[in-house]
PDB file of N, CA and C in Angstrom:
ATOM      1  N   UNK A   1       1.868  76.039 157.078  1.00  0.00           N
ATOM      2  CA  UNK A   1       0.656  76.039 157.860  1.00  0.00           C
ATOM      3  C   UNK A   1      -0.422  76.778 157.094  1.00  0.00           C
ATOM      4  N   UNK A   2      -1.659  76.204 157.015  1.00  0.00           N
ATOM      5  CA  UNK A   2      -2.551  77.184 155.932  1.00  0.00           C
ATOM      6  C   UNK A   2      -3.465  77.799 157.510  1.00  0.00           C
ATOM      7  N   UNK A   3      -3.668  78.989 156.002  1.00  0.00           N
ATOM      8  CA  UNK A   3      -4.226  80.395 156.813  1.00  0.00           C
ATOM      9  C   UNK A   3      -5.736  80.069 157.541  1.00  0.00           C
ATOM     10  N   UNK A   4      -5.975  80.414 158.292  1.00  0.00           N
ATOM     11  CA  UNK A   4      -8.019  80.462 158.791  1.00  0.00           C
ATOM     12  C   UNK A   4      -8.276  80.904 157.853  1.00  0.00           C
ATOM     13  N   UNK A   5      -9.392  80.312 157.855  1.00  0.00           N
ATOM     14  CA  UNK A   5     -10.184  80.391 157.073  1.00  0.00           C
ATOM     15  C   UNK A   5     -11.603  81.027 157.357  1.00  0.00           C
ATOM     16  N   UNK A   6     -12.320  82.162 157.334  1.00  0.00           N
ATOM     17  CA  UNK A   6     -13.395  82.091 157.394  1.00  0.00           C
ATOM     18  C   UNK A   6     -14.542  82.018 156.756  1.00  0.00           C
ATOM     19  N   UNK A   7     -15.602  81.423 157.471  1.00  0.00           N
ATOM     20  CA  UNK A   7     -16.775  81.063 156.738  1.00  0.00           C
ATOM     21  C   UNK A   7     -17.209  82.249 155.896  1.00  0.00           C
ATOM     22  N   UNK A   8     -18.546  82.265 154.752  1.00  0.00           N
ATOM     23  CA  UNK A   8     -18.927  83.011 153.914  1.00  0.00           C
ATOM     24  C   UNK A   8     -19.622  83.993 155.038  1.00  0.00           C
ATOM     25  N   UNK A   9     -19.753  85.192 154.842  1.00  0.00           N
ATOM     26  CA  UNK A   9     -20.097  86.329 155.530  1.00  0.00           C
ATOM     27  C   UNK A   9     -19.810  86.672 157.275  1.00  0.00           C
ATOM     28  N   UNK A  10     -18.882  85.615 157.737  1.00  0.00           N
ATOM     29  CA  UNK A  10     -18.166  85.763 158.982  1.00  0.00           C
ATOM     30  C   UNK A  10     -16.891  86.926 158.766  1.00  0.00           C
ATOM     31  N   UNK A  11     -16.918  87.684 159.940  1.00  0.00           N
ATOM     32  CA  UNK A  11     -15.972  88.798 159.942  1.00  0.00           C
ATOM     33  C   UNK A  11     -14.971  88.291 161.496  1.00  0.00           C
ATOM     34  N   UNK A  12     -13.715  88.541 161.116  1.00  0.00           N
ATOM     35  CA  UNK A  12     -12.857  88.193 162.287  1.00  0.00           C
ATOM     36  C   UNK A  12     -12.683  89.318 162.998  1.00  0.00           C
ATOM     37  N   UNK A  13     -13.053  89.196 164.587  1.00  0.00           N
ATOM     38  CA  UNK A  13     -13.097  89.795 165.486  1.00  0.00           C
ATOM     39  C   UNK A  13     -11.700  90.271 166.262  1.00  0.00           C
ATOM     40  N   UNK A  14     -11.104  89.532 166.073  1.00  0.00           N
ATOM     41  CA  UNK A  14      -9.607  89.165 167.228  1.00  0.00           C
ATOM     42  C   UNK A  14      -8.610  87.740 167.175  1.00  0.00           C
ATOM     43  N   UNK A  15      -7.526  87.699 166.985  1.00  0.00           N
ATOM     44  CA  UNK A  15      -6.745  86.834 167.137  1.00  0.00           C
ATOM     45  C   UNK A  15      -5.651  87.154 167.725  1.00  0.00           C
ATOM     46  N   UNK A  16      -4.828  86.087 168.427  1.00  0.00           N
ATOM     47  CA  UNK A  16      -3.700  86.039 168.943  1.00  0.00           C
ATOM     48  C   UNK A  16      -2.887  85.286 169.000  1.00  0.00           C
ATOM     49  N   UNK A  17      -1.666  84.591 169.357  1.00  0.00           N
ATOM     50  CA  UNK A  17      -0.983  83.345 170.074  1.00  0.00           C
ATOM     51  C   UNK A  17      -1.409  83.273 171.538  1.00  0.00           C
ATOM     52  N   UNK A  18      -2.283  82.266 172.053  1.00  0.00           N
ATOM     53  CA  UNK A  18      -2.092  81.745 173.554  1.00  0.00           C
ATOM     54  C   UNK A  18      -2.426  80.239 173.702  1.00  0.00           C
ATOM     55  N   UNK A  19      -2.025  80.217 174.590  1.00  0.00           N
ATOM     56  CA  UNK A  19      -2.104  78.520 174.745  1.00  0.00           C
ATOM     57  C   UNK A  19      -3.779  78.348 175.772  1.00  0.00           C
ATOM     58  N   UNK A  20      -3.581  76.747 174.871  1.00  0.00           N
ATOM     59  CA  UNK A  20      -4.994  76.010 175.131  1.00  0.00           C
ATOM     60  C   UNK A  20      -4.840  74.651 176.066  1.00  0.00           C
ATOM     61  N   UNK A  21      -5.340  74.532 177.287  1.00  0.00           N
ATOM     62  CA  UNK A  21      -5.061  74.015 178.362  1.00  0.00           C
ATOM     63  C   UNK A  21      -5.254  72.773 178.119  1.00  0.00           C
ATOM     64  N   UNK A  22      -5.489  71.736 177.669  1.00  0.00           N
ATOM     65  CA  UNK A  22      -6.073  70.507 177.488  1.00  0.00           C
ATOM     66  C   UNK A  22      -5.770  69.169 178.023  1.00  0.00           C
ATOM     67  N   UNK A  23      -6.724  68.354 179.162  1.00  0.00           N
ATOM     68  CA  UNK A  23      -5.934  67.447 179.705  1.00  0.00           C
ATOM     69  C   UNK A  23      -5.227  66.159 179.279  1.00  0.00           C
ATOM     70  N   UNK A  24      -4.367  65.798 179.703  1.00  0.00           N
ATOM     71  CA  UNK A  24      -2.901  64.936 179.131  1.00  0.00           C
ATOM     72  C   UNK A  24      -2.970  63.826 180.501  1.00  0.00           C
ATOM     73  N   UNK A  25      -3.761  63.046 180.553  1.00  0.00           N
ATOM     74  CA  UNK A  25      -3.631  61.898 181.538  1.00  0.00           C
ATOM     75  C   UNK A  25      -4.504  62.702 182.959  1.00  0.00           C
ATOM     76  N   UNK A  26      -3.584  62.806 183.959  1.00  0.00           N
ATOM     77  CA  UNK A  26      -4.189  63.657 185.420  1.00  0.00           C
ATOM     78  C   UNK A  26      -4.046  64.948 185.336  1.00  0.00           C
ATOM     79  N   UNK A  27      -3.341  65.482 184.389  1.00  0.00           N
ATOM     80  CA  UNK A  27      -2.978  67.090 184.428  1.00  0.00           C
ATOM     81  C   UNK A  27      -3.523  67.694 183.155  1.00  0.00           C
ATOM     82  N   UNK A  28      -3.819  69.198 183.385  1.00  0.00           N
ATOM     83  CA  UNK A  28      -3.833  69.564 182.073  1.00  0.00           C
ATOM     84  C   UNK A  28      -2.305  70.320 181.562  1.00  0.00           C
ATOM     85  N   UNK A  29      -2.119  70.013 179.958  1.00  0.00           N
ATOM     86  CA  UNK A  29      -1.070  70.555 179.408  1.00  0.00           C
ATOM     87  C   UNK A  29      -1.488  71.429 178.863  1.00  0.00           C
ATOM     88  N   UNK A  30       0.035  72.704 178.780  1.00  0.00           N
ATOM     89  CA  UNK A  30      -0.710  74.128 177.686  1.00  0.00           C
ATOM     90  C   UNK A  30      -0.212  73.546 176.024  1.00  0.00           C
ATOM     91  N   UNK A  31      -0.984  73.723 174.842  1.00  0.00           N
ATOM     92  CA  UNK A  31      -0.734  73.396 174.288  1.00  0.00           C
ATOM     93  C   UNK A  31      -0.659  75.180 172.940  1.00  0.00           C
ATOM     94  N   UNK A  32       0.356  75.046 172.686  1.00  0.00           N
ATOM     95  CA  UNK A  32       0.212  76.229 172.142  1.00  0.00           C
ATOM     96  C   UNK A  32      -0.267  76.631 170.592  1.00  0.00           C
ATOM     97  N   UNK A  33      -0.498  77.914 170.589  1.00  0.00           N
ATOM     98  CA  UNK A  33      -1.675  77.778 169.028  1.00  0.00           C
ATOM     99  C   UNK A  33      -1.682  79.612 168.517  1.00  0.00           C
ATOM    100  N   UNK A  34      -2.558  79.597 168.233  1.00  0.00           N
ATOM    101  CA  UNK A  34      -3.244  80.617 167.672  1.00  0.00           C
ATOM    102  C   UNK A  34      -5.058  80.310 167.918  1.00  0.00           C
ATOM    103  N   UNK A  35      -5.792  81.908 168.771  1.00  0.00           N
ATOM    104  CA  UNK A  35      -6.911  81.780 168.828  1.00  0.00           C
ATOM    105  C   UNK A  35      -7.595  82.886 167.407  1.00  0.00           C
ATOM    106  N   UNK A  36      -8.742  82.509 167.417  1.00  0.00           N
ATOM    107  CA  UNK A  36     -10.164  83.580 166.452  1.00  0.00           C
ATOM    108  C   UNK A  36     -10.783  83.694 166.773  1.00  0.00           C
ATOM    109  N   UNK A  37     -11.678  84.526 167.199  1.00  0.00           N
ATOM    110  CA  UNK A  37     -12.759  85.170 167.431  1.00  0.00           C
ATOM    111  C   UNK A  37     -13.214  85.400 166.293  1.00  0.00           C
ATOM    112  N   UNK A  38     -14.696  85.339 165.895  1.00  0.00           N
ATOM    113  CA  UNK A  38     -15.017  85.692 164.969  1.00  0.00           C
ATOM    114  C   UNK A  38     -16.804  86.281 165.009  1.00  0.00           C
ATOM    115  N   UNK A  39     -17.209  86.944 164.294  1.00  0.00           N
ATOM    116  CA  UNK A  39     -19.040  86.947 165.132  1.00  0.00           C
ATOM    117  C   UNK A  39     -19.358  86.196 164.791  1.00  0.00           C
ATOM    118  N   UNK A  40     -19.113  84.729 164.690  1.00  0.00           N
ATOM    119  CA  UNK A  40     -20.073  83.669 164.765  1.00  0.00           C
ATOM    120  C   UNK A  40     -19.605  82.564 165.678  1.00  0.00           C
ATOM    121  N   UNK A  41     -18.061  82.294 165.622  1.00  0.00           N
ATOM    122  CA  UNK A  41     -17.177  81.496 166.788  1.00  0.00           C
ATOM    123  C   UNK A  41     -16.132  81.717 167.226  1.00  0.00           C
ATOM    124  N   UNK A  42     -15.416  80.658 168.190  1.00  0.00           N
ATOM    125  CA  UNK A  42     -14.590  80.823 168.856  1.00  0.00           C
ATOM    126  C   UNK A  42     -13.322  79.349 168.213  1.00  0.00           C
ATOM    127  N   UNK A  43     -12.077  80.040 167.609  1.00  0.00           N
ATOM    128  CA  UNK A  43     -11.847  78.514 167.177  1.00  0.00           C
ATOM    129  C   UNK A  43     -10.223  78.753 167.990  1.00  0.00           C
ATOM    130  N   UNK A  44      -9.372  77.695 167.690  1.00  0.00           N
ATOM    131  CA  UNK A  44      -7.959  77.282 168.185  1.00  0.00           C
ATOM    132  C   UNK A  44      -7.287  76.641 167.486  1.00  0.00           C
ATOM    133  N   UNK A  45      -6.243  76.868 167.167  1.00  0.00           N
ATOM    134  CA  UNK A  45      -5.342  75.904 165.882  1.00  0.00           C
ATOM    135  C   UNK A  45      -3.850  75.972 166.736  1.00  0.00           C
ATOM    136  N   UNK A  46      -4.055  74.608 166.854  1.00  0.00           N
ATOM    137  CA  UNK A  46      -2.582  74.080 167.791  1.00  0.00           C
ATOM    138  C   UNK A  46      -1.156  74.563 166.999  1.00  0.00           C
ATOM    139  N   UNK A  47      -0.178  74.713 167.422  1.00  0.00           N
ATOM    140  CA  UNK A  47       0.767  74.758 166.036  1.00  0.00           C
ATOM    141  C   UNK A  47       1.520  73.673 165.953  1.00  0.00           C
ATOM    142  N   UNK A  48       2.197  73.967 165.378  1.00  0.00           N
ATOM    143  CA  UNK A  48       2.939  72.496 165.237  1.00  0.00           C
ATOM    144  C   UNK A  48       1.583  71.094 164.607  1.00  0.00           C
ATOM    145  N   UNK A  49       0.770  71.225 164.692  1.00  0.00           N
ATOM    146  CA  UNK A  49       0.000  69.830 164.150  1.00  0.00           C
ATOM    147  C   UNK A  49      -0.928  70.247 163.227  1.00  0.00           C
ATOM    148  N   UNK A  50      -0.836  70.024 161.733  1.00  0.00           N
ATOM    149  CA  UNK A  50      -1.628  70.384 160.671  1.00  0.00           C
ATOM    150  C   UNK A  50      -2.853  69.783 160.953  1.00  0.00           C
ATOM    151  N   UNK A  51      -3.218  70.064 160.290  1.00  0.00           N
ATOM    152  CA  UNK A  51      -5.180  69.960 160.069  1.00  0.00           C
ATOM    153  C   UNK A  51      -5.632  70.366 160.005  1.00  0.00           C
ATOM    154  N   UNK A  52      -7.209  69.675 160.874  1.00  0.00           N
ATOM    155  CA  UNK A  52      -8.423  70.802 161.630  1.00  0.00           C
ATOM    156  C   UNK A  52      -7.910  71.347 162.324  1.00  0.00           C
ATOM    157  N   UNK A  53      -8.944  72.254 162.666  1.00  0.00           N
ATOM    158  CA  UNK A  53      -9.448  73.214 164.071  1.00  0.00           C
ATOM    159  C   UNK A  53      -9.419  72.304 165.035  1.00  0.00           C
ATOM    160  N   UNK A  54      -8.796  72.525 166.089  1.00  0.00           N
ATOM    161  CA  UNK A  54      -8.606  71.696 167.041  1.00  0.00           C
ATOM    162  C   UNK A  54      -9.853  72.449 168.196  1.00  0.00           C
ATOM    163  N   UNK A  55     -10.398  73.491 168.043  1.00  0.00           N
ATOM    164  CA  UNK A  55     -11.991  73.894 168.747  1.00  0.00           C
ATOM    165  C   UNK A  55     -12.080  74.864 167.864  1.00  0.00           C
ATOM    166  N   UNK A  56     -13.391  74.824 168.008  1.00  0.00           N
ATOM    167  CA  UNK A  56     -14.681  75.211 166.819  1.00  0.00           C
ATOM    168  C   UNK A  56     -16.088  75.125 167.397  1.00  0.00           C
ATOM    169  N   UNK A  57     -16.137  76.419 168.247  1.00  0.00           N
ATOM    170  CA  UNK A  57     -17.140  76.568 168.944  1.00  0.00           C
ATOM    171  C   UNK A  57     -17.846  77.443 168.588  1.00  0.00           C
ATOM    172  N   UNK A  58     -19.321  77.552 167.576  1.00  0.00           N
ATOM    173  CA  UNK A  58     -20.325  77.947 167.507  1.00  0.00           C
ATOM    174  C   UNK A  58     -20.825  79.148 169.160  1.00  0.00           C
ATOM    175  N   UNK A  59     -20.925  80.686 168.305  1.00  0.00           N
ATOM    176  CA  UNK A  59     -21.261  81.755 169.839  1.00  0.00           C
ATOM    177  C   UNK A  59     -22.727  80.495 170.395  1.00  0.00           C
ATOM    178  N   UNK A  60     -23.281  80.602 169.744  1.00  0.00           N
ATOM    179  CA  UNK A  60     -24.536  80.068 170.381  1.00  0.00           C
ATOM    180  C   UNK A  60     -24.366  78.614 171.488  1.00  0.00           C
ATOM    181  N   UNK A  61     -23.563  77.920 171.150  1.00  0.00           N
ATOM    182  CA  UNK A  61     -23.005  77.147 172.015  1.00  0.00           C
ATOM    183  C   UNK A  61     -22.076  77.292 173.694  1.00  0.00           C
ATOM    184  N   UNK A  62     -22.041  78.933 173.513  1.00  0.00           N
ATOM    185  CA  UNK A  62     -21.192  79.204 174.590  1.00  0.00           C
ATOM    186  C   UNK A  62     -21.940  80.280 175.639  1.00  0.00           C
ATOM    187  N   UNK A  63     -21.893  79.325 176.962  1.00  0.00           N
ATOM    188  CA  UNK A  63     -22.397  79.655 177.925  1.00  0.00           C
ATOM    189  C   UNK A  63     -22.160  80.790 178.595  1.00  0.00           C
ATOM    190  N   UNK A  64     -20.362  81.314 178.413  1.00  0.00           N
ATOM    191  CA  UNK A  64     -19.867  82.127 179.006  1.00  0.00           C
ATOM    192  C   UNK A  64     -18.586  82.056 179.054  1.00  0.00           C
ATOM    193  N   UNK A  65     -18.204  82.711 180.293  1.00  0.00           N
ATOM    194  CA  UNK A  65     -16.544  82.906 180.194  1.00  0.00           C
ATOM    195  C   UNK A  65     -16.144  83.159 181.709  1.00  0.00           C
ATOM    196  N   UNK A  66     -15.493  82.690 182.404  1.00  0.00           N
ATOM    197  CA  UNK A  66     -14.594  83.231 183.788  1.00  0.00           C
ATOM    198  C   UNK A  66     -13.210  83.643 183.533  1.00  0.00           C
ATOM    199  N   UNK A  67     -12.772  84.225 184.462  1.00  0.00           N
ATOM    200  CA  UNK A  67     -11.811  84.656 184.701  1.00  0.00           C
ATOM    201  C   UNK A  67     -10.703  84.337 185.963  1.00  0.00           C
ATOM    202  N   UNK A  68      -9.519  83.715 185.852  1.00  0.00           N
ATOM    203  CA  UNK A  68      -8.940  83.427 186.927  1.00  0.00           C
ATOM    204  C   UNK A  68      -7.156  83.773 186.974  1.00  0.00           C
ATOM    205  N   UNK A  69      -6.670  83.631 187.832  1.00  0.00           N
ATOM    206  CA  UNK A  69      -5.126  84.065 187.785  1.00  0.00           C
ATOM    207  C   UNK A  69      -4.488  83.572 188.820  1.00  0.00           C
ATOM    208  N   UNK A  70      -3.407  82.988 188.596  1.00  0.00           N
ATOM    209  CA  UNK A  70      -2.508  82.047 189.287  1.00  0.00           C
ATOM    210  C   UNK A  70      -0.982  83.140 189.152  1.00  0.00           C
ATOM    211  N   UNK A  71      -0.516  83.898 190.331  1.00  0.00           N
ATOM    212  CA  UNK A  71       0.477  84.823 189.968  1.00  0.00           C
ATOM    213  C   UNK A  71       0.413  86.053 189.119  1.00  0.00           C
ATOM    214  N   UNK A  72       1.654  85.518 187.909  1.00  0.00           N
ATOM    215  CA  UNK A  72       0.792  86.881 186.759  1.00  0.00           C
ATOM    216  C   UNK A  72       0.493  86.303 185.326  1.00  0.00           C
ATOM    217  N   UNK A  73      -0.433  85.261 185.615  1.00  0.00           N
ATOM    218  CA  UNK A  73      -1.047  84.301 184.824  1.00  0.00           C
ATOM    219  C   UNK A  73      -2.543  84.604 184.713  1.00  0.00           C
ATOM    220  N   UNK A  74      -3.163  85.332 183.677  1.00  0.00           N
ATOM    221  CA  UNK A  74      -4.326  85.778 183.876  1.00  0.00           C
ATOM    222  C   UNK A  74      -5.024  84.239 182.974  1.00  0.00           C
ATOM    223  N   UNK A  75      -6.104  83.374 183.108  1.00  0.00           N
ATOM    224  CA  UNK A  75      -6.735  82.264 182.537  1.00  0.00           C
ATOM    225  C   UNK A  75      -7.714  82.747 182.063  1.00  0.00           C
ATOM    226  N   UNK A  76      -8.661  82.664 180.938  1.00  0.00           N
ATOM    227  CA  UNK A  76      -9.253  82.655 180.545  1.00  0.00           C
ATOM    228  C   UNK A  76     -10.304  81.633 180.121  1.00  0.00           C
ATOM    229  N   UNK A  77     -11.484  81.306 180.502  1.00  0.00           N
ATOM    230  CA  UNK A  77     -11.734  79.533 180.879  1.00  0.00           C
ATOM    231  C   UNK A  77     -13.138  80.064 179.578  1.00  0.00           C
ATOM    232  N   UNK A  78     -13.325  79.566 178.633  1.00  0.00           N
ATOM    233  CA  UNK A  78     -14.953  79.391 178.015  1.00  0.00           C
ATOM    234  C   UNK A  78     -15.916  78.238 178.302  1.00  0.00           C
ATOM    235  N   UNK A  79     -16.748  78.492 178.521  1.00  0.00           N
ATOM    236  CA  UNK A  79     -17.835  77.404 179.050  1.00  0.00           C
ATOM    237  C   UNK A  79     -18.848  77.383 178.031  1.00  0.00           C
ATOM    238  N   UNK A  80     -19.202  75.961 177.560  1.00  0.00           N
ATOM    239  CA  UNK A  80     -19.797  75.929 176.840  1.00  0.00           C
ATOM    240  C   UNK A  80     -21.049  75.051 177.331  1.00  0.00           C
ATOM    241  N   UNK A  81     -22.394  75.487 176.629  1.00  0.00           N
ATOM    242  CA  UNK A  81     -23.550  74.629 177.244  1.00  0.00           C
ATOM    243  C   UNK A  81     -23.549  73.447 177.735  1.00  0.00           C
ATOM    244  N   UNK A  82     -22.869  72.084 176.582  1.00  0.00           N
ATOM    245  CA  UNK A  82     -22.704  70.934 177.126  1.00  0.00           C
ATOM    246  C   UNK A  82     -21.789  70.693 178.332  1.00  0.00           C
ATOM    247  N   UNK A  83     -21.107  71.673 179.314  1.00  0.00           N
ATOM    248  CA  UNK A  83     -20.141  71.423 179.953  1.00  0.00           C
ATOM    249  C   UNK A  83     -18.733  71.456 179.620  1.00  0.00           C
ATOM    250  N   UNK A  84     -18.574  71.666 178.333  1.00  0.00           N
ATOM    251  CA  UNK A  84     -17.095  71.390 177.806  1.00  0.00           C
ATOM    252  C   UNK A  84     -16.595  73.259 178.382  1.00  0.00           C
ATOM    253  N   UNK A  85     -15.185  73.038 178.835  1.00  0.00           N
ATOM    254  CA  UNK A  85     -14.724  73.976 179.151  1.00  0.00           C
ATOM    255  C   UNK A  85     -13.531  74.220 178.495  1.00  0.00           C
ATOM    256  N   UNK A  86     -12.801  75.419 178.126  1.00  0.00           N
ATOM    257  CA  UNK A  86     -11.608  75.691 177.433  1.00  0.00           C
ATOM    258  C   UNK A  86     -10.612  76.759 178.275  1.00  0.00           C
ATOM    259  N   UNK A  87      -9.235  76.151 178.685  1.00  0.00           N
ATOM    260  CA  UNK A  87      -8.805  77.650 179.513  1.00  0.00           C
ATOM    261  C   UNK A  87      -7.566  77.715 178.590  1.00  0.00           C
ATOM    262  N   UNK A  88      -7.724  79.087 178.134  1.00  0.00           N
ATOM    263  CA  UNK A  88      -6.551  79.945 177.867  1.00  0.00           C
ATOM    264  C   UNK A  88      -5.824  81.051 178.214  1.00  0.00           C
ATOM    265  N   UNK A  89      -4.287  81.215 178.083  1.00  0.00           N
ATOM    266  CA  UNK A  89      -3.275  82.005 178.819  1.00  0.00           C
ATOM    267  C   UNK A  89      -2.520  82.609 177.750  1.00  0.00           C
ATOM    268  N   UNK A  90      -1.911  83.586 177.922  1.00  0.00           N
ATOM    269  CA  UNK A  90      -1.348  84.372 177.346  1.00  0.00           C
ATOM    270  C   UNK A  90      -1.760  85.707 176.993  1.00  0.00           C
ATOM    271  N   UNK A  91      -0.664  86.594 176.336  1.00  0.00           N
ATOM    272  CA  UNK A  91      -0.619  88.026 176.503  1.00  0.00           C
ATOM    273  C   UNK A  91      -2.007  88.805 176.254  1.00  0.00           C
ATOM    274  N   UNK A  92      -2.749  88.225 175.084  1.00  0.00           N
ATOM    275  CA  UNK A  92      -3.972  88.723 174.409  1.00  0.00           C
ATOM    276  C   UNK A  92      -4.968  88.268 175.624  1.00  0.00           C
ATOM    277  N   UNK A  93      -5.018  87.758 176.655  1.00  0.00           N
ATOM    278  CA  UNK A  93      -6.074  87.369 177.691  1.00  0.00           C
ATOM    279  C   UNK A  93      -6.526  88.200 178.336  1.00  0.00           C
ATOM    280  N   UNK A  94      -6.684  89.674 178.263  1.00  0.00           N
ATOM    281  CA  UNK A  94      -7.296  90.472 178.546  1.00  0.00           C
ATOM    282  C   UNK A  94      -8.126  91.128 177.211  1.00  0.00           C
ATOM    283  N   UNK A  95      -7.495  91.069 176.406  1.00  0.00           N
ATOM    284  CA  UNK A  95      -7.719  91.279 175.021  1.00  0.00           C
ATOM    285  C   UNK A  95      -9.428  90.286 174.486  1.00  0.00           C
ATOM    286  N   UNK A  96      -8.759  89.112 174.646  1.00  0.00           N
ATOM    287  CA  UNK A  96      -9.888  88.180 174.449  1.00  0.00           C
ATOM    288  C   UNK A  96     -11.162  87.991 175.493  1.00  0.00           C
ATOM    289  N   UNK A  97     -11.071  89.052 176.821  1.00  0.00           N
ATOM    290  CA  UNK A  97     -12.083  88.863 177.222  1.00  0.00           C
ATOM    291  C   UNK A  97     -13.395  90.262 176.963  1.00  0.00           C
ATOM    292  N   UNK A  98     -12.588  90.986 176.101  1.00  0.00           N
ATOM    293  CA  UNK A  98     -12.887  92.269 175.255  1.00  0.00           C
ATOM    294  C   UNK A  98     -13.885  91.774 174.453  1.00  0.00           C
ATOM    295  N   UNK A  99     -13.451  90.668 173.487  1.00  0.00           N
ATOM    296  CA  UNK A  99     -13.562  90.616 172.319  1.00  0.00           C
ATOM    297  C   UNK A  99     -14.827  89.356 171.980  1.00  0.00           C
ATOM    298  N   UNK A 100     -14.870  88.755 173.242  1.00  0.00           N
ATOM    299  CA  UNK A 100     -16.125  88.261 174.316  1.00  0.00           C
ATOM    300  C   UNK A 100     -17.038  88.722 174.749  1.00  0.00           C
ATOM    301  N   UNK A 101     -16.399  89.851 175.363  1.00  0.00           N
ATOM    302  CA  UNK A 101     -17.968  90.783 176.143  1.00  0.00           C
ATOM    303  C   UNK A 101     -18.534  91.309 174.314  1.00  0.00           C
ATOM    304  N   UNK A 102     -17.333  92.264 174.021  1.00  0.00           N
ATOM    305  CA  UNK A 102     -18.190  92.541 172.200  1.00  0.00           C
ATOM    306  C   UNK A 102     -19.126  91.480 171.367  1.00  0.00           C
ATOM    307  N   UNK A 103     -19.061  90.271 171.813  1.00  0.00           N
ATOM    308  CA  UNK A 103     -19.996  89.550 171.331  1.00  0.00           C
ATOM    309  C   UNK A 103     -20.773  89.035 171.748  1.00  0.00           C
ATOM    310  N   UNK A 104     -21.549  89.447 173.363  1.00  0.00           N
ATOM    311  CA  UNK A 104     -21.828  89.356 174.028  1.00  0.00           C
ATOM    312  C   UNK A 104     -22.313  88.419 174.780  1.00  0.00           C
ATOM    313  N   UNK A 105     -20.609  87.866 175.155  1.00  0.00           N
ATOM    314  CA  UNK A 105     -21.210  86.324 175.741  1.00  0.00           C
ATOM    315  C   UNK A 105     -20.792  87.321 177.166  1.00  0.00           C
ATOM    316  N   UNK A 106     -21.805  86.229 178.154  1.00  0.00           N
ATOM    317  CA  UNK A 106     -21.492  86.848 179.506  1.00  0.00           C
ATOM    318  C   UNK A 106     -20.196  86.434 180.493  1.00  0.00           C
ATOM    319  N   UNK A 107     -19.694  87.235 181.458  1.00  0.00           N
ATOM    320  CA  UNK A 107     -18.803  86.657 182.560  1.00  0.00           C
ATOM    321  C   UNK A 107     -19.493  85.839 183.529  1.00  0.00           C
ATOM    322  N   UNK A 108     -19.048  84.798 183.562  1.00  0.00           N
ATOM    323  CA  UNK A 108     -19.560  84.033 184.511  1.00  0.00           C
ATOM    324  C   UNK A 108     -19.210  84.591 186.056  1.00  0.00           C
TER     325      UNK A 108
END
């Protein structure tokens, strides 16, 4: 699996393993990965499937962030201007909403 990569004068903020919710017909599936934070974006790299960046979201593109929890499932949802939304779960999800406010996108 090759390493992230970051852009020329981007500094990495935060990473973790959590899964990325993405819908699969009527449901959404967790699909699991590795996230980055970085001060310029927000990206996701599925595992298991080489390539791209499977999201690659520009800060300026992102509207914000909520917060939700199903049990002891804390979600982490990013909202982005055009409507596109991203929810992620796992251990670092308190972590990543740290590492969010530090870059100061807002809580929705």
């Amino acid at each position: 699996m090759a390493k992230f990569q970051l852009n020329p004068s981007e500094t990495l903020i935060g990473s973790g393993m959590m899964s990325l919710y993405l819908k699969q017909g009527l449901y959404k599936k967790p699909f699991h990965g590795n996230i980055y934070i970085t001060d310029q974006r927000v990206c996701f790299k599925i595992s298991m499937m080489p390539g791209a960046l499977d999201m690659d979201l520009p800060l300026e593109n992102i509207k914000g962030f909520s917060v939700s929890g199903v049990a002891i499932f804390t979600y982490v949802t990013i909202h982005s201007w055009k409507g596109e939304t991203y929810s992620f779960t796992g251990f670092p999800a308190k972590k990543l909403q740290g590492w969010l406010t530090q870059l100061g996108v807002q809580k929705l």
